[in-house]
Protein backbone atom coordinates (compact mmCIF):
# COMPACT_ATOMS: atom_id res chain seq x y z
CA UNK A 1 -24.13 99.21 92.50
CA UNK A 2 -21.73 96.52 93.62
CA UNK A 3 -19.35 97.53 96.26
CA UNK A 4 -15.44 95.72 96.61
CA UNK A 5 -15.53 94.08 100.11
CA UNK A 6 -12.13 94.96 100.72
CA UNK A 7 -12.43 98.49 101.01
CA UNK A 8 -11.23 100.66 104.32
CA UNK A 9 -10.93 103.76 105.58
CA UNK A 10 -8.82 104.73 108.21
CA UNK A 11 -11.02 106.34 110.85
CA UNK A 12 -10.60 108.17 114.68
CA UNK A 13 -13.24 106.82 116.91
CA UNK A 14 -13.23 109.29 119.61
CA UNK A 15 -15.52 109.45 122.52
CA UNK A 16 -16.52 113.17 123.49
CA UNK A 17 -18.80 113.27 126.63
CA UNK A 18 -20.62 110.31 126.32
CA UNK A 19 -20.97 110.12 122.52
CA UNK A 20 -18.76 107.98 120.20
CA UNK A 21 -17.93 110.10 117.12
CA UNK A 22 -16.67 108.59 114.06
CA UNK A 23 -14.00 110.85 111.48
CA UNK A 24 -11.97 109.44 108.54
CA UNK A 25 -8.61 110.12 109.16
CA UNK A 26 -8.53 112.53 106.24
CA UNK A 27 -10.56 115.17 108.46
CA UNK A 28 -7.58 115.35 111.02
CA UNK A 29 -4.79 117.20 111.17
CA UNK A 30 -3.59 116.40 114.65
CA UNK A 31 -4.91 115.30 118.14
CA UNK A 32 -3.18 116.35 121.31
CA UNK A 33 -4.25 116.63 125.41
CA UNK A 34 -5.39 119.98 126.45
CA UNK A 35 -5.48 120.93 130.02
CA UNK A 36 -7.80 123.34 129.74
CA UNK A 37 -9.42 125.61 127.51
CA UNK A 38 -11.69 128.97 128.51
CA UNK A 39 -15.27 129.28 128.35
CA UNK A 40 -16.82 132.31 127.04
CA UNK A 41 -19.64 133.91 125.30
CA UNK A 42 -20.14 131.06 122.45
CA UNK A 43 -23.05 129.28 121.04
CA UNK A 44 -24.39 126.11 122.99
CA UNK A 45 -22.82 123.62 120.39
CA UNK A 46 -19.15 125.26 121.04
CA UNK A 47 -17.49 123.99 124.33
CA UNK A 48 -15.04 127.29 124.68
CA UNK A 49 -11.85 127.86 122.75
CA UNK A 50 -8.14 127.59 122.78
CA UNK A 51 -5.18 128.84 121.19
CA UNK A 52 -3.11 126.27 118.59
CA UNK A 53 -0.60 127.17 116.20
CA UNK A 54 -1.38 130.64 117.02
CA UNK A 55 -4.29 130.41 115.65
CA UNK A 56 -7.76 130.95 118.05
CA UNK A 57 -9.44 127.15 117.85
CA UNK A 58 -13.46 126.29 118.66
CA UNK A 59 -13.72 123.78 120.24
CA UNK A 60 -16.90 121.63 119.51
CA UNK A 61 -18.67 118.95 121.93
CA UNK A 62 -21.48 116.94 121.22
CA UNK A 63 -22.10 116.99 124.58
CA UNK A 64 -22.55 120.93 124.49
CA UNK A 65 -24.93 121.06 121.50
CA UNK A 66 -26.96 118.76 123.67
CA UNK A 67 -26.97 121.46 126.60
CA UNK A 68 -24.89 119.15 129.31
CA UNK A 69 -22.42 121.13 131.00
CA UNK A 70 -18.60 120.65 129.64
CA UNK A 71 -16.16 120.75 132.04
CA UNK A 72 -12.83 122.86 130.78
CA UNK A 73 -10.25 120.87 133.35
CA UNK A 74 -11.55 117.08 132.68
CA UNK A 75 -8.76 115.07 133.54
CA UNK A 76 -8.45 113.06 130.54
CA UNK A 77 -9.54 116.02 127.44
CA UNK A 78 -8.03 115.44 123.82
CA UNK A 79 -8.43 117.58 121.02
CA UNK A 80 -9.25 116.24 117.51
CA UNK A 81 -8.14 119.32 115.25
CA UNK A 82 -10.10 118.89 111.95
CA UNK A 83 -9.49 119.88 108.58
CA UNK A 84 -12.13 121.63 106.85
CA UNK A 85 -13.01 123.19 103.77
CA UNK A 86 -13.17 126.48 104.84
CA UNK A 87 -10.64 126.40 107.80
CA UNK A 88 -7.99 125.29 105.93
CA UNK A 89 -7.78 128.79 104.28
CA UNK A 90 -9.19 130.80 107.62
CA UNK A 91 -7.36 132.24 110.58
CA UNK A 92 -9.27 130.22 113.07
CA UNK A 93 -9.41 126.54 113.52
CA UNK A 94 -12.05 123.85 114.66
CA UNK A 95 -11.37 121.21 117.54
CA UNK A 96 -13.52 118.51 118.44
CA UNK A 97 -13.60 117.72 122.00
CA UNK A 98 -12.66 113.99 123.26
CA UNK A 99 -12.81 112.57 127.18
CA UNK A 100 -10.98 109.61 126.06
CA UNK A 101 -7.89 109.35 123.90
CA UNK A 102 -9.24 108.33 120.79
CA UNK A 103 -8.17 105.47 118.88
CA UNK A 104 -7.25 104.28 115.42
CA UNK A 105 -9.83 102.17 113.71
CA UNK A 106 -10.84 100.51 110.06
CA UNK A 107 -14.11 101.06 108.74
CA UNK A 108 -15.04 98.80 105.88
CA UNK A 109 -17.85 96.57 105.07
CA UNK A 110 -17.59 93.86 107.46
CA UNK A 111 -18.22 96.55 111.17
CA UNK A 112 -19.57 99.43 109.54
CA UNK A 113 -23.31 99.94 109.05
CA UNK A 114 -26.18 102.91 108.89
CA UNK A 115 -27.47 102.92 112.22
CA UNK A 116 -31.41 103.64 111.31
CA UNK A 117 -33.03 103.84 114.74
CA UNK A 118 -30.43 105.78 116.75
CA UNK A 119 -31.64 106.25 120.50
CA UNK A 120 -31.06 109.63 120.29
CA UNK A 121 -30.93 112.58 117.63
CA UNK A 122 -28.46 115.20 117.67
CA UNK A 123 -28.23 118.35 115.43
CA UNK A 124 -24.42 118.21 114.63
CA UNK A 125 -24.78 114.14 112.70
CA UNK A 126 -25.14 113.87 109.46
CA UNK A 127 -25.55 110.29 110.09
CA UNK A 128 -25.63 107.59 112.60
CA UNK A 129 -23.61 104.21 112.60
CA UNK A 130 -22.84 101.32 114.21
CA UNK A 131 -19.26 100.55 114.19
CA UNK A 132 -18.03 97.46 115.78
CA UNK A 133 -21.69 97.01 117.29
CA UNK A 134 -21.07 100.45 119.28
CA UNK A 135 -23.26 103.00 118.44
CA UNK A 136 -21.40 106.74 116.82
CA UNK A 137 -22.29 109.54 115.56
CA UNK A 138 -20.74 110.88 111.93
CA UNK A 139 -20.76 115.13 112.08
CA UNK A 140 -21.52 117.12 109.61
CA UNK A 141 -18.08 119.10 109.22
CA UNK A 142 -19.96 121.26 106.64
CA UNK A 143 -22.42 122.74 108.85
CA UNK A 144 -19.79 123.18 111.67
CA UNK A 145 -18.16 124.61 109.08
CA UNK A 146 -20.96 127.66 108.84
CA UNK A 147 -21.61 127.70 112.13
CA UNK A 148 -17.67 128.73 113.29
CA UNK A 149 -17.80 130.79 110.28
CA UNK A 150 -20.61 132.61 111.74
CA UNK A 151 -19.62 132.91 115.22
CA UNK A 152 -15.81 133.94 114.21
CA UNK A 153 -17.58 136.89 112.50
C-alpha cells in the first residue's frame, strides 16, 4: 500500500502532566483555561469535573490514570473539549486536561512515526508516537468514551 507523501493532518499537541498527547484537530471542539475544577468521587483516570455549556464535563488526565496527584488550581490548566461519538449526542461532555497551552501542529509523513518501545505504558493510548522526535501518547477516545459513559450512569 503506497502512501502520498504529502498528506497532513492538523493535530493539538498538548502536554497534560508530564505526558505529550497527540489529537487530530477533528476530535476538538474547543480549548479554553480553567481555573479550577472540583474533585470528587470519580474513577482514578478522571481528574474531577467542571461545568461547560451547561453541560457537567469529565475531565481526563493521563497523569490521573497513572495515580499522580492532579492539582485542580495549576496555574497554567487548559481544557481540550473533545468530540466523541457518543458525547456528541449525551448531556455530559469529556475534557482532556493540559498544563501547557497546547499548540497547533502537522502530522504527516516526514515527523510522524509509531513509537514501538515507548518508556512507559499507559492504559488510556491506543498508540504511541514520536512526533517531531518528542515522544506522545495517541488516546483511545473510544474507550474514554465507555468509561464516562459508565461513570455518568
Amino acid at each position: 500500500m503506497s502512501y502520498d507523501s504529502g498528506f497532513r493532518v492538523s493535530c493539538l499537541l498538548l502536554t497534560s502532566h508530564g505526558f505529550h498527547v497527540l489529537l487530530p484537530n477533528a476530535c476538538i471542539v474547543e480549548v479554553l483555561p480553567i481555573a479550577q475544577f472540583e474533585r470528587g468521587p470519580n474513577p482514578d483516570w478522571v481528574a474531577g469535573s467542571t461545568v461547560w455549556r451547561q453541560h457537567k464535563t469529565y475531565l481526563i488526565s493521563p497523569a490521573a490514570k497513572r495515580g499522580d496527584p492532579v492539582s485542580t488550581t495549576d496555574r497554567a490548566l487548559f481544557v481540550a473539549i473533545l468530540r466523541t461519538p457518543l458525547t456528541e449526542t449525551a448531556e455530559f461532555k469529556v475534557g482532556l486536561l493540559a498544563t501547557e497551552m497546547p499548540h497547533l501542529i502537522q502530522a504527516d509523513m516526514h515527523n510522524l512515526e509509531t513509537d514501538l518501545n515507548p518508556k512507559t505504558g499507559h492504559p488510556l493510548a491506543i498508540q504511541y508516537v514520536q512526533i517531531q522526535r518528542q515522544p506522545a501518547l495517541i488516546p483511545d477516545i473510544e474507550s474514554i468514551d465507555r468509561l464516562v459513559a459508565r461513570l455518568a450512569g
